[in-house]
PDB file of N, CA and C in Angstrom:
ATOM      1  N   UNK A   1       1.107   5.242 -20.627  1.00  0.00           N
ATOM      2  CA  UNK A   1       0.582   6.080 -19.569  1.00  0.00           C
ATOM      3  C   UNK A   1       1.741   6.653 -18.774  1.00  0.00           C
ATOM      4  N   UNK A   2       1.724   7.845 -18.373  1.00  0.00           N
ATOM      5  CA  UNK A   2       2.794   8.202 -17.694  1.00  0.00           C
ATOM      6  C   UNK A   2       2.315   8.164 -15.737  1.00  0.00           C
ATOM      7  N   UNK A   3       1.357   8.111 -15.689  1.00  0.00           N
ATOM      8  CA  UNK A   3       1.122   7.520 -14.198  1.00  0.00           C
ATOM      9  C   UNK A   3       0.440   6.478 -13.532  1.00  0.00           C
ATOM     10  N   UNK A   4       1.211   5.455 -13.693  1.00  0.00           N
ATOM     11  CA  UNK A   4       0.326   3.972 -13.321  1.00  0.00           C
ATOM     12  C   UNK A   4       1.761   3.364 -12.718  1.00  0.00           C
ATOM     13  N   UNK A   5       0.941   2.654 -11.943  1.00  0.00           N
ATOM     14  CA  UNK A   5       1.941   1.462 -11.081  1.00  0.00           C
ATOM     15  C   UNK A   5       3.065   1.356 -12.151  1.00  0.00           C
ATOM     16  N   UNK A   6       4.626   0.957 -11.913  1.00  0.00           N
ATOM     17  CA  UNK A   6       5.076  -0.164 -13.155  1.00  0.00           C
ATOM     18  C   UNK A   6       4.595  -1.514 -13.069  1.00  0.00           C
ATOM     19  N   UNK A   7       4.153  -1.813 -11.866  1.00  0.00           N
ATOM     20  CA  UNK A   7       3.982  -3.215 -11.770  1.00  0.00           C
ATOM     21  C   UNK A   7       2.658  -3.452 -12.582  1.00  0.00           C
ATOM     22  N   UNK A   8       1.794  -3.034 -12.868  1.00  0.00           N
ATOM     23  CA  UNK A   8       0.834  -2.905 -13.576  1.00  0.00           C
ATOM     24  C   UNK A   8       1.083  -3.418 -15.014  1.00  0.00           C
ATOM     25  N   UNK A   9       1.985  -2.409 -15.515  1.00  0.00           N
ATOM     26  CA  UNK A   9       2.829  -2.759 -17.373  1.00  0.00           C
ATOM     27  C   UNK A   9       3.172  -4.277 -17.138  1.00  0.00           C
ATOM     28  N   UNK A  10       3.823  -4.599 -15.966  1.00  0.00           N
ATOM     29  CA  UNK A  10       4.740  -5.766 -15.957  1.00  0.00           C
ATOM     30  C   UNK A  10       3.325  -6.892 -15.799  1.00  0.00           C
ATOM     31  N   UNK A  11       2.356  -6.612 -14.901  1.00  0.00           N
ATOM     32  CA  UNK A  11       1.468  -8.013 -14.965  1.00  0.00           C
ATOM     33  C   UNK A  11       0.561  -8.263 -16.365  1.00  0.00           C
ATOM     34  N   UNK A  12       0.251  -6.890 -16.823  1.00  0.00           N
ATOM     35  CA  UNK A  12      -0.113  -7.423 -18.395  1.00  0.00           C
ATOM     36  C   UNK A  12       0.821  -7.808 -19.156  1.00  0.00           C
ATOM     37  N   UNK A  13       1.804  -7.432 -19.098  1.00  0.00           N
ATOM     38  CA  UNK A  13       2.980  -7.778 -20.330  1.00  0.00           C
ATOM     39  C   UNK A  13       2.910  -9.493 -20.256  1.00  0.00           C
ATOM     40  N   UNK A  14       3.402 -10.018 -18.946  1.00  0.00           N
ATOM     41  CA  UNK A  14       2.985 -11.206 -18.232  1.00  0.00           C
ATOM     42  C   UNK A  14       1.821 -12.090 -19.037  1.00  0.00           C
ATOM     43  N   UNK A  15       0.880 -11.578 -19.189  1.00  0.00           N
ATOM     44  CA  UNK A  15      -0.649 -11.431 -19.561  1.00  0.00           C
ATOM     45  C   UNK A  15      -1.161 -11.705 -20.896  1.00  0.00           C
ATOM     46  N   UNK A  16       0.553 -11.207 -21.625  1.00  0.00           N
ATOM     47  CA  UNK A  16       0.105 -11.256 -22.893  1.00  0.00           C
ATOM     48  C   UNK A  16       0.045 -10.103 -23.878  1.00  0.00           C
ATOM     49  N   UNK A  17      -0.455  -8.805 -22.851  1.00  0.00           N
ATOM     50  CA  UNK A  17      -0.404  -7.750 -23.528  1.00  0.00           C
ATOM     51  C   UNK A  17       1.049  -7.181 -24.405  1.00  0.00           C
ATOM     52  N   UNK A  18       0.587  -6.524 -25.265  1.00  0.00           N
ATOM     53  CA  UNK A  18       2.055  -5.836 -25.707  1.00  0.00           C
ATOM     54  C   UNK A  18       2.466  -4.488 -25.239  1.00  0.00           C
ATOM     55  N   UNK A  19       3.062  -4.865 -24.389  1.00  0.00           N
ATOM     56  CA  UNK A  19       2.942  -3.268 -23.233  1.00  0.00           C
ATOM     57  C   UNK A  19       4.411  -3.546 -22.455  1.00  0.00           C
ATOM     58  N   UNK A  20       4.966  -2.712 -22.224  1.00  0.00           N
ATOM     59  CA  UNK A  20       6.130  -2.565 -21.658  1.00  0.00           C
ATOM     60  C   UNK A  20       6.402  -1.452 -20.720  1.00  0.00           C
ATOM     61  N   UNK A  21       7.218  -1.690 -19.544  1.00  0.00           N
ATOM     62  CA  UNK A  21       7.614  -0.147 -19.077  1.00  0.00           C
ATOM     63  C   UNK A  21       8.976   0.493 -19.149  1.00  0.00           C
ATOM     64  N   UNK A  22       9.165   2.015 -18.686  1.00  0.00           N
ATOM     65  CA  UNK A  22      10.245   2.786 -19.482  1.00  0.00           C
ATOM     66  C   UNK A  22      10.555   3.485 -17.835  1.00  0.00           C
ATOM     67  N   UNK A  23      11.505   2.848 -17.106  1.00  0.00           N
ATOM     68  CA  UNK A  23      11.617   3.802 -15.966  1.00  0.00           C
ATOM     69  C   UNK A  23      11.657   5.295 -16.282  1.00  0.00           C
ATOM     70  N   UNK A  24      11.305   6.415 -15.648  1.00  0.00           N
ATOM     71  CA  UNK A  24      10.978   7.941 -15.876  1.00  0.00           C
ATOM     72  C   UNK A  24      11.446   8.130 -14.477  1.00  0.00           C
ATOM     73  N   UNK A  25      13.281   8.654 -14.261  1.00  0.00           N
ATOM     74  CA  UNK A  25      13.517   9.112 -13.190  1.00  0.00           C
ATOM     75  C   UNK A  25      14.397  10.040 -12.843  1.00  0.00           C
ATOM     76  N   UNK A  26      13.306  10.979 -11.627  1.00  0.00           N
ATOM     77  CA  UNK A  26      12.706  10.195 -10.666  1.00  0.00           C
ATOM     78  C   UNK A  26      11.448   9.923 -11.108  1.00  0.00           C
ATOM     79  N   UNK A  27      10.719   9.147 -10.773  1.00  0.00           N
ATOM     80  CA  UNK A  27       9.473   8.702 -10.424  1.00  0.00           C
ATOM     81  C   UNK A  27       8.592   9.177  -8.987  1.00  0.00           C
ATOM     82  N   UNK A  28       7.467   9.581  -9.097  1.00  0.00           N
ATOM     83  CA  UNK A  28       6.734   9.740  -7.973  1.00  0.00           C
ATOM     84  C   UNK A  28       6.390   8.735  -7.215  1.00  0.00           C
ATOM     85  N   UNK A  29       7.033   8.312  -6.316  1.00  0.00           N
ATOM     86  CA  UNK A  29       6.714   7.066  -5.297  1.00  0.00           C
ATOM     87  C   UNK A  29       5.678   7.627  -4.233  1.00  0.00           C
ATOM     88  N   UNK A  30       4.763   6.875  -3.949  1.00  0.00           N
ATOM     89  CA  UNK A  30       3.544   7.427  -2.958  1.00  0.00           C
ATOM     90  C   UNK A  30       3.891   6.630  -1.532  1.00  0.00           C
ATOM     91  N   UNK A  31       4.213   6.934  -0.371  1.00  0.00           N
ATOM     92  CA  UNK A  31       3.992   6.035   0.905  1.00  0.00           C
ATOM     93  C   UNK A  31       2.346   5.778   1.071  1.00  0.00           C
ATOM     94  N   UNK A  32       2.852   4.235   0.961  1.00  0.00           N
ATOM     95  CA  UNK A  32       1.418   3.461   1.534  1.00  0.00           C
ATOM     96  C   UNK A  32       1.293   3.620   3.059  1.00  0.00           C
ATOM     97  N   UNK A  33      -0.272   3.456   3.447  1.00  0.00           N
ATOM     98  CA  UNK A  33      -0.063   3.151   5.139  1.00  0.00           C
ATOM     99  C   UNK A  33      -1.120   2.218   5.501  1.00  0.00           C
ATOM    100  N   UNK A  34      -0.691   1.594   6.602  1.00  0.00           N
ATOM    101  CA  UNK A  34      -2.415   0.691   6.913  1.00  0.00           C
ATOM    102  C   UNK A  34      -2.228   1.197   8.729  1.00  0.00           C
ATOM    103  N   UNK A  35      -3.445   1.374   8.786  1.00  0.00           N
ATOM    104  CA  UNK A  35      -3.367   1.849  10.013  1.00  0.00           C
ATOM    105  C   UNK A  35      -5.317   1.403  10.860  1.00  0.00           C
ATOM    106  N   UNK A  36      -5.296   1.615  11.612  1.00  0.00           N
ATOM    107  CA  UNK A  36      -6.417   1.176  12.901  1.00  0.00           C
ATOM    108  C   UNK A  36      -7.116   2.666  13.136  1.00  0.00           C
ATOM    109  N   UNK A  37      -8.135   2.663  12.759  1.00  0.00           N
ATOM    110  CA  UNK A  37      -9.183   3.760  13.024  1.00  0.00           C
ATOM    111  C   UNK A  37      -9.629   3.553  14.480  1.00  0.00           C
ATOM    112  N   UNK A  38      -9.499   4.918  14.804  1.00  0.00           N
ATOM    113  CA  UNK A  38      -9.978   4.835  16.585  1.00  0.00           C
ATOM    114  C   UNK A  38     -11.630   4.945  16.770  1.00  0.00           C
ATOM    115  N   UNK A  39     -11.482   3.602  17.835  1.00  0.00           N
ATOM    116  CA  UNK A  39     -12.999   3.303  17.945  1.00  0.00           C
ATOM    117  C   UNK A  39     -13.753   2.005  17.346  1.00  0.00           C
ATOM    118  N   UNK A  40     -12.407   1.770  16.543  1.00  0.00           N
ATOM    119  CA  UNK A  40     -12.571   0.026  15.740  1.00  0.00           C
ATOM    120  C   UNK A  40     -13.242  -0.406  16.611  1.00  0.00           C
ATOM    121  N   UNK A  41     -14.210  -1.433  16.571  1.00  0.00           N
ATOM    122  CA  UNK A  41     -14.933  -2.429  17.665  1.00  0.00           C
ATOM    123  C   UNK A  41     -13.471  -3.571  17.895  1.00  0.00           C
ATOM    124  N   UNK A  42     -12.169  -4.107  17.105  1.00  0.00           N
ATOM    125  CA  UNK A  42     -11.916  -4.559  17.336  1.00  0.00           C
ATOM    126  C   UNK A  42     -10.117  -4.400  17.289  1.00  0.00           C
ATOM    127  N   UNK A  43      -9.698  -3.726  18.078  1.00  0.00           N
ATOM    128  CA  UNK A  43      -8.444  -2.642  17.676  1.00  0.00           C
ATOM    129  C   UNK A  43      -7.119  -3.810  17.683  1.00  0.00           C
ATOM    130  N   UNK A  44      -7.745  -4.818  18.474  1.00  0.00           N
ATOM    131  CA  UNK A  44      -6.600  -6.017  18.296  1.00  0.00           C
ATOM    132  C   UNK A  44      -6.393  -6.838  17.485  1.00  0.00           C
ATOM    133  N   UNK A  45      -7.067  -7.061  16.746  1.00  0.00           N
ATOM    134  CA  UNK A  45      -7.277  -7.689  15.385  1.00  0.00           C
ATOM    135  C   UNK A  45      -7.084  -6.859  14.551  1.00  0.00           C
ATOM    136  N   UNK A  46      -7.402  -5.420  14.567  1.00  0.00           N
ATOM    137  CA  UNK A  46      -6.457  -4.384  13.475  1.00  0.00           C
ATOM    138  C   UNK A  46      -4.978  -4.980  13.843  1.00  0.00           C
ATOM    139  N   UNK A  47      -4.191  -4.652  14.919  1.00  0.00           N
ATOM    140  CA  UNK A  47      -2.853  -4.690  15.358  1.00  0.00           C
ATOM    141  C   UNK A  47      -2.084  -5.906  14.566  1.00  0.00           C
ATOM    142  N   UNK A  48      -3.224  -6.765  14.987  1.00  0.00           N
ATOM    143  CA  UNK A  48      -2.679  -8.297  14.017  1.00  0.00           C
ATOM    144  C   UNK A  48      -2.546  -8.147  12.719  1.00  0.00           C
ATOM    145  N   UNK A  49      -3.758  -7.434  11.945  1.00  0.00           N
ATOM    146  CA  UNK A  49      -3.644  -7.392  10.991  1.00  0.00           C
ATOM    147  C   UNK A  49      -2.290  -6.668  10.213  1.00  0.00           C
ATOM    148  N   UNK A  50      -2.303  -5.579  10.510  1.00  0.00           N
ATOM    149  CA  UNK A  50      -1.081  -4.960  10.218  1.00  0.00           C
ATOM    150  C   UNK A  50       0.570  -5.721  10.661  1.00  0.00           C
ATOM    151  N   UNK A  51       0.480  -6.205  11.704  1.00  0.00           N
ATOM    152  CA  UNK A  51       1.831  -6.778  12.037  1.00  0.00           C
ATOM    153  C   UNK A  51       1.753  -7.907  10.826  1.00  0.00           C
ATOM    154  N   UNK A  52       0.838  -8.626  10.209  1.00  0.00           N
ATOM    155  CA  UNK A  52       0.952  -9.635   9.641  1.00  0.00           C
ATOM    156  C   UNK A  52       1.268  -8.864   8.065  1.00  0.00           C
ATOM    157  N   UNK A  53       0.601  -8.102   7.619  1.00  0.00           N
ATOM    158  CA  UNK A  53       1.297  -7.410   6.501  1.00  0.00           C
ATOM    159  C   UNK A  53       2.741  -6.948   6.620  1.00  0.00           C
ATOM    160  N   UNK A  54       3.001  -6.604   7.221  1.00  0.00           N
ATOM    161  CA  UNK A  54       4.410  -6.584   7.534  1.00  0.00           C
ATOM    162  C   UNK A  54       5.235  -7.689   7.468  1.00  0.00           C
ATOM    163  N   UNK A  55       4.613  -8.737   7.899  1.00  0.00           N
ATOM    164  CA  UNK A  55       5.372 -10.081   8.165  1.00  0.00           C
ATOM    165  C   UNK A  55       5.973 -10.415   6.788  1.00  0.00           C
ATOM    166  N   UNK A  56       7.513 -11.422   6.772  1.00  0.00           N
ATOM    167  CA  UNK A  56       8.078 -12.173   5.858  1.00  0.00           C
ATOM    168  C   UNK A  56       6.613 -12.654   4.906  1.00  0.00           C
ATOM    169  N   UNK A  57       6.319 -13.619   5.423  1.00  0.00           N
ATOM    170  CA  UNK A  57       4.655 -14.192   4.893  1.00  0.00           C
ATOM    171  C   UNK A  57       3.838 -13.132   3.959  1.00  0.00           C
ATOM    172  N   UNK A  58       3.459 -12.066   4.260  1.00  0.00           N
ATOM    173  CA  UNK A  58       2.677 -11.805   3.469  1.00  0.00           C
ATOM    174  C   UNK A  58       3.233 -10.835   2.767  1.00  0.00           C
ATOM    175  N   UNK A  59       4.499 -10.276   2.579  1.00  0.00           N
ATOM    176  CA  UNK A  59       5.397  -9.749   2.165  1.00  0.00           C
ATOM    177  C   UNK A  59       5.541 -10.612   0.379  1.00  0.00           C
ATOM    178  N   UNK A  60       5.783 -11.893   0.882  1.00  0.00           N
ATOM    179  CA  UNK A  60       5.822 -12.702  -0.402  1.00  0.00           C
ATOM    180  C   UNK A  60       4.566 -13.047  -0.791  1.00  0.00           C
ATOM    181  N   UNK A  61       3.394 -12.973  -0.241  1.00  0.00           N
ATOM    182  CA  UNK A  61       2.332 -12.990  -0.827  1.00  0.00           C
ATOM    183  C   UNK A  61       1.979 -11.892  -1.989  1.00  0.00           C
ATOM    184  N   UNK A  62       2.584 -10.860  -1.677  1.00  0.00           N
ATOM    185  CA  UNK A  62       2.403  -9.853  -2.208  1.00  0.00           C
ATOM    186  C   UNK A  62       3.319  -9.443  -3.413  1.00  0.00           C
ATOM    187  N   UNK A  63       4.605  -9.935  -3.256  1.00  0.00           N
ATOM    188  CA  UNK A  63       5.400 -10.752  -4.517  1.00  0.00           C
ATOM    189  C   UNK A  63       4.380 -11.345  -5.177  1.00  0.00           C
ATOM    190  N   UNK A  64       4.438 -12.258  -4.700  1.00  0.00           N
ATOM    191  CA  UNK A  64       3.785 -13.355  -5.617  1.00  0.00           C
ATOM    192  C   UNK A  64       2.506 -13.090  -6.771  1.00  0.00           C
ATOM    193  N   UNK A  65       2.065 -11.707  -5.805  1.00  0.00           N
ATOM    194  CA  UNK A  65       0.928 -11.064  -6.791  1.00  0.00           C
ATOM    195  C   UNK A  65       1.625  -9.908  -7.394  1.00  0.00           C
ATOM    196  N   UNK A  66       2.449  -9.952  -8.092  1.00  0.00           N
ATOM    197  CA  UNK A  66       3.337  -9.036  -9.039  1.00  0.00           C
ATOM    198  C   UNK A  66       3.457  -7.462  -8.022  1.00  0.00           C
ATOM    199  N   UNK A  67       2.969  -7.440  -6.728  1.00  0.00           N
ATOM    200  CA  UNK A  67       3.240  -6.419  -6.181  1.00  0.00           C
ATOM    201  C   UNK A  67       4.821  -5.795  -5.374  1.00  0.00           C
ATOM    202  N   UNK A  68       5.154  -5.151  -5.073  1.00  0.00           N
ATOM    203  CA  UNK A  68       6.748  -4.855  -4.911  1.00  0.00           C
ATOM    204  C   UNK A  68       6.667  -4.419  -3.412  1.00  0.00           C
ATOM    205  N   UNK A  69       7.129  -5.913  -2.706  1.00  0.00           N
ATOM    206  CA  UNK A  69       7.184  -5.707  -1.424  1.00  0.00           C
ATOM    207  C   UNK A  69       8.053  -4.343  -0.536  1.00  0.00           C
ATOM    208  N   UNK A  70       7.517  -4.280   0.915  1.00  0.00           N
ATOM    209  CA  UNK A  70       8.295  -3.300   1.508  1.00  0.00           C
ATOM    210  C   UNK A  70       9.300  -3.685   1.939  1.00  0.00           C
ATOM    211  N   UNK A  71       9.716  -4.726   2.684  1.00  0.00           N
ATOM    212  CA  UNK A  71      10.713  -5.446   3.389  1.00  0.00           C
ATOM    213  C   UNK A  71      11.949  -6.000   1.986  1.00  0.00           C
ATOM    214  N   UNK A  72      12.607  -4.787   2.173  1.00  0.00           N
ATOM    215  CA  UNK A  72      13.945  -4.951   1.578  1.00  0.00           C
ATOM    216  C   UNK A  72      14.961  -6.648   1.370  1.00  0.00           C
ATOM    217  N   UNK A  73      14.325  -7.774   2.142  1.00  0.00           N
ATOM    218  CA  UNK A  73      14.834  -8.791   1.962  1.00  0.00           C
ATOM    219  C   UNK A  73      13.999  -9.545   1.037  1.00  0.00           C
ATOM    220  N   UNK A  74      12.334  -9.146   0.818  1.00  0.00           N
ATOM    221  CA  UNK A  74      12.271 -10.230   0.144  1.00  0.00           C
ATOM    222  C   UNK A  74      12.491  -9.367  -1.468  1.00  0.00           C
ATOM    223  N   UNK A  75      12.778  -9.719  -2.386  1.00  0.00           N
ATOM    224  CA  UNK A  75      12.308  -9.397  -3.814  1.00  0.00           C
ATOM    225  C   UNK A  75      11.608  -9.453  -4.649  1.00  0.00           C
ATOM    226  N   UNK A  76      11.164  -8.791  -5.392  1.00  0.00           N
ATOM    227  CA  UNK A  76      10.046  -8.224  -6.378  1.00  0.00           C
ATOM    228  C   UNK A  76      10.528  -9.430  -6.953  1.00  0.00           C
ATOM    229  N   UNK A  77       9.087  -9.678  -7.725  1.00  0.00           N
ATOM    230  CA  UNK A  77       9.430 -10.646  -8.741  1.00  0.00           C
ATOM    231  C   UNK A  77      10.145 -10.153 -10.067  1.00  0.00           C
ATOM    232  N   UNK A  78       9.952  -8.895 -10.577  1.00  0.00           N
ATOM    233  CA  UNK A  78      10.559  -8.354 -11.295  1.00  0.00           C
ATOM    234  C   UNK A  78      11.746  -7.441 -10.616  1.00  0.00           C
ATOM    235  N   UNK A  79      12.947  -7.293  -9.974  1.00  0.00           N
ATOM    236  CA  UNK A  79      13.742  -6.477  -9.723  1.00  0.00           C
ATOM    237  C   UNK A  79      14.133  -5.135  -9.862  1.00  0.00           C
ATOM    238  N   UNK A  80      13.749  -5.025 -11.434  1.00  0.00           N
ATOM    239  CA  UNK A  80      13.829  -3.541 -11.843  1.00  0.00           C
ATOM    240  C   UNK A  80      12.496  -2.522 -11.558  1.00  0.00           C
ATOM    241  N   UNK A  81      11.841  -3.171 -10.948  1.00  0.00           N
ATOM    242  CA  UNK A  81      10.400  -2.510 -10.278  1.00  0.00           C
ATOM    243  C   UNK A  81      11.307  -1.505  -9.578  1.00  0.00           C
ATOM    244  N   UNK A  82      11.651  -2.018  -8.456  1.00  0.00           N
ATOM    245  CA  UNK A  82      12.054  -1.279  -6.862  1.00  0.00           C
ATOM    246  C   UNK A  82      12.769  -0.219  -7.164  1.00  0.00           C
ATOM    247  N   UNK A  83      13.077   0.605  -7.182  1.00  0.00           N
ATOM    248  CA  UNK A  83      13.553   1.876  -7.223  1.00  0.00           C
ATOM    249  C   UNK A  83      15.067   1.959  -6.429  1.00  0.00           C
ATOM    250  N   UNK A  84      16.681   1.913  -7.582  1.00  0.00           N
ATOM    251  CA  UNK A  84      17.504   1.536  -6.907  1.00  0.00           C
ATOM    252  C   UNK A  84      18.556   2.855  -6.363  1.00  0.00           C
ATOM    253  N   UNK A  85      17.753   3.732  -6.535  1.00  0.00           N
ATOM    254  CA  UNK A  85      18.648   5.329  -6.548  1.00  0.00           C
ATOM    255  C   UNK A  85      19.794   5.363  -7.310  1.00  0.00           C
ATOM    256  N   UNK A  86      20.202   4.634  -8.353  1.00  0.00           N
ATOM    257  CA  UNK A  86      20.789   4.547  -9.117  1.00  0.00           C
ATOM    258  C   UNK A  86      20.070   4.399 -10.609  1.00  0.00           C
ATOM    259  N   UNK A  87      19.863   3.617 -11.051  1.00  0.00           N
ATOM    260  CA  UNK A  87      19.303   3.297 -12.616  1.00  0.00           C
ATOM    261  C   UNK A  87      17.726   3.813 -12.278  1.00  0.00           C
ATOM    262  N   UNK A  88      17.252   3.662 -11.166  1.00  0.00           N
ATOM    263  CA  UNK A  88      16.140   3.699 -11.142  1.00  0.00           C
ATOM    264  C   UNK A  88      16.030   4.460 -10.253  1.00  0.00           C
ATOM    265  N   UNK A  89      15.464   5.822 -10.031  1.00  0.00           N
ATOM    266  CA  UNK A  89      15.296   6.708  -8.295  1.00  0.00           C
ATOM    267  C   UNK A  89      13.838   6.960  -8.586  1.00  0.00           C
ATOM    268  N   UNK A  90      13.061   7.217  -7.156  1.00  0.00           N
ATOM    269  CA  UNK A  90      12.122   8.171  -6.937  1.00  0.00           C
ATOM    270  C   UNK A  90      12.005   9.002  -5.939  1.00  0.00           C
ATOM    271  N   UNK A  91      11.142   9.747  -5.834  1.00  0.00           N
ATOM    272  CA  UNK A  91      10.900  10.687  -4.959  1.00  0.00           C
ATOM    273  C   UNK A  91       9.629  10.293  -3.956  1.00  0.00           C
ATOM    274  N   UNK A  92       9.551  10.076  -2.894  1.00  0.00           N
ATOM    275  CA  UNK A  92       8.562   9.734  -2.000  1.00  0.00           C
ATOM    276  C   UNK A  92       7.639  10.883  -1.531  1.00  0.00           C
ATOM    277  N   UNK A  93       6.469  10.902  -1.274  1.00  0.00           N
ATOM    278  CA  UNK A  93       5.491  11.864  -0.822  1.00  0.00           C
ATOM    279  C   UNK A  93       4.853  10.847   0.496  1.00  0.00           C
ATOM    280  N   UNK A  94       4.551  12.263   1.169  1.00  0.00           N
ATOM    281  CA  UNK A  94       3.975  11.577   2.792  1.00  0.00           C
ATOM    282  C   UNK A  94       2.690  11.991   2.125  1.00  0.00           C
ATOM    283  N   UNK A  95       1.624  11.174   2.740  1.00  0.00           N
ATOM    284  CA  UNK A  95       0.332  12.147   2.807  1.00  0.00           C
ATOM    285  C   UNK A  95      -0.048  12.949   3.342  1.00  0.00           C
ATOM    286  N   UNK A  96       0.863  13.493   4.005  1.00  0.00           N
ATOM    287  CA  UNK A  96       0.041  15.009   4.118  1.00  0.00           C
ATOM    288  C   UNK A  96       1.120  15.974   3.073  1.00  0.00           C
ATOM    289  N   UNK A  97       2.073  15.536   2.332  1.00  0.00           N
ATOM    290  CA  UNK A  97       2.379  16.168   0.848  1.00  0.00           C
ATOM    291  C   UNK A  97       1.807  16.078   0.024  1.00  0.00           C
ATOM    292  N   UNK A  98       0.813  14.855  -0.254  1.00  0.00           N
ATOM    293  CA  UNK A  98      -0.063  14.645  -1.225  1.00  0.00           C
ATOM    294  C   UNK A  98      -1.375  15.140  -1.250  1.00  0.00           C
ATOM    295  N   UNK A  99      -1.622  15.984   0.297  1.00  0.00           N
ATOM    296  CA  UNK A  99      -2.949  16.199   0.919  1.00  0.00           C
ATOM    297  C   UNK A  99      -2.861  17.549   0.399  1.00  0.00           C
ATOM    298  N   UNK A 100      -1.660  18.402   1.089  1.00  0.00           N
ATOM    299  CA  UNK A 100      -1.332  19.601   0.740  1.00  0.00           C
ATOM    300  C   UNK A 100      -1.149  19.759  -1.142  1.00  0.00           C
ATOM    301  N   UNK A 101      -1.244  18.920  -1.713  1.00  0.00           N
ATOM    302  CA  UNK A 101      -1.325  19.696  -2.758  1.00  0.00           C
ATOM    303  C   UNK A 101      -1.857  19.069  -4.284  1.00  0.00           C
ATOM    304  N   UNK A 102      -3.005  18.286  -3.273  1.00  0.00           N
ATOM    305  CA  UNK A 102      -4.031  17.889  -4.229  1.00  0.00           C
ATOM    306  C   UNK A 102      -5.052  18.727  -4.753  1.00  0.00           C
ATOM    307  N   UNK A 103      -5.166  20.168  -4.366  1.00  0.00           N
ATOM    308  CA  UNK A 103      -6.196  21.403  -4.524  1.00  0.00           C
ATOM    309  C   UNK A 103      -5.408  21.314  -6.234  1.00  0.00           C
ATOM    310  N   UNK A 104      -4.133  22.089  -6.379  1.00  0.00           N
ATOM    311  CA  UNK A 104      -3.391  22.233  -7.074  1.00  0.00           C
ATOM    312  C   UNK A 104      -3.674  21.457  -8.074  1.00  0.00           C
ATOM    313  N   UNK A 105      -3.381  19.914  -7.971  1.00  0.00           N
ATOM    314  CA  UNK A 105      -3.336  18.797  -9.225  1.00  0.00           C
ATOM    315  C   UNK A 105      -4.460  18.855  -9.793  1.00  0.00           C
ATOM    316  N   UNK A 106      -5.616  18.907  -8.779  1.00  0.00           N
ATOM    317  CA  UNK A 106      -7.540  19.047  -8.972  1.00  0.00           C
ATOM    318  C   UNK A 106      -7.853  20.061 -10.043  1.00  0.00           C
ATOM    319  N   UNK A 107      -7.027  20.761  -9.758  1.00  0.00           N
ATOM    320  CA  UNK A 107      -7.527  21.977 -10.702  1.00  0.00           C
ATOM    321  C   UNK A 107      -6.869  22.228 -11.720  1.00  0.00           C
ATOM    322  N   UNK A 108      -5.540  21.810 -12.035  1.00  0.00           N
ATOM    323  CA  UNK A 108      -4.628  21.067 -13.539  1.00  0.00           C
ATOM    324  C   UNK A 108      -5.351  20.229 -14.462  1.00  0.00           C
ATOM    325  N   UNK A 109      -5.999  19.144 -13.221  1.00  0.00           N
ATOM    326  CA  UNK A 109      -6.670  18.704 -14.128  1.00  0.00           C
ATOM    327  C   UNK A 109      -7.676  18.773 -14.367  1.00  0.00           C
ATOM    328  N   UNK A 110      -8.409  19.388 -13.997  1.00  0.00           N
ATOM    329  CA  UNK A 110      -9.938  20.071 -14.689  1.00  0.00           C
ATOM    330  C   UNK A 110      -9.794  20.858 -15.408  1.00  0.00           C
ATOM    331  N   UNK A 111      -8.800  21.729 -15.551  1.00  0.00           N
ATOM    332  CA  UNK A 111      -8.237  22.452 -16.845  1.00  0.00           C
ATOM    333  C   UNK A 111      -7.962  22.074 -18.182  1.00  0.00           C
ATOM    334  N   UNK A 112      -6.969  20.848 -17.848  1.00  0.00           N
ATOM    335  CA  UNK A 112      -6.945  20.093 -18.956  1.00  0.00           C
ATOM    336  C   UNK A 112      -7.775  19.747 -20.096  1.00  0.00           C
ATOM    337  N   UNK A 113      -8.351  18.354 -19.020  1.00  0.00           N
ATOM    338  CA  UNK A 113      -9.467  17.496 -19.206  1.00  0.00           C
ATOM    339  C   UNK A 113     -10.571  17.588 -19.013  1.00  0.00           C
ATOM    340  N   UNK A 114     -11.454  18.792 -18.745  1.00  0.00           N
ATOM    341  CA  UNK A 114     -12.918  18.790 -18.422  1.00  0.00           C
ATOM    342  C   UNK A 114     -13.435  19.979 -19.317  1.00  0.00           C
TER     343      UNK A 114
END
């Protein structure tokens, strides 16, 4: 597949599958966000929530589930995941780059594939 997580290849490979990945770079890196909708019934317990994703703690939780933490100290369980601007680069998109020009991709791929 040319657009899926790598970490994805790496937890089936893990798994058993016979599947491998092939860095392709750059790579399209997407910024994640977690954020508090206004009007939450409970906006402080969003706050927590998010500070705690952030935290050391769930940082390696998220290791631990073959995912490729944000916090630059802890490490991927696989290393060659993370994107080193060297052997490995990508290119990051904000969402509102991905917003602006999802009309575009929508209609590539209904061309394609439909």
């Amino acid at each position: 597949m040319l657009q899926v997580f790598n970490h994805q290849a790496v937890v089936s490979a893990r798994l058993g599958a016979p599947v491998d990945w092939i860095p392709m770079s750059p790579a399209m890196a997407i910024l994640s966000v977690a954020g508090i909708v206004r009007g939450a019934p409970h906006p402080n317990a969003g706050k927590l929530l998010v500070d705690f994703f952030l935290s050391r703690a769930a940082q390696e939780i998220f290791r631990d589930g073959d995912y490729i933490p944000v916090d630059p100290d802890v490490p991927p369980r696989e290393p060659s995941l993370r994107p080193d601007g060297t052997r490995f680069r990508a290119t990051f998109y904000s969402p509102e780059e991905i917003d602006a020009g999802m009309p575009h991709w929508v209609t590539l791929f209904n061309q394609l594939f439909k």
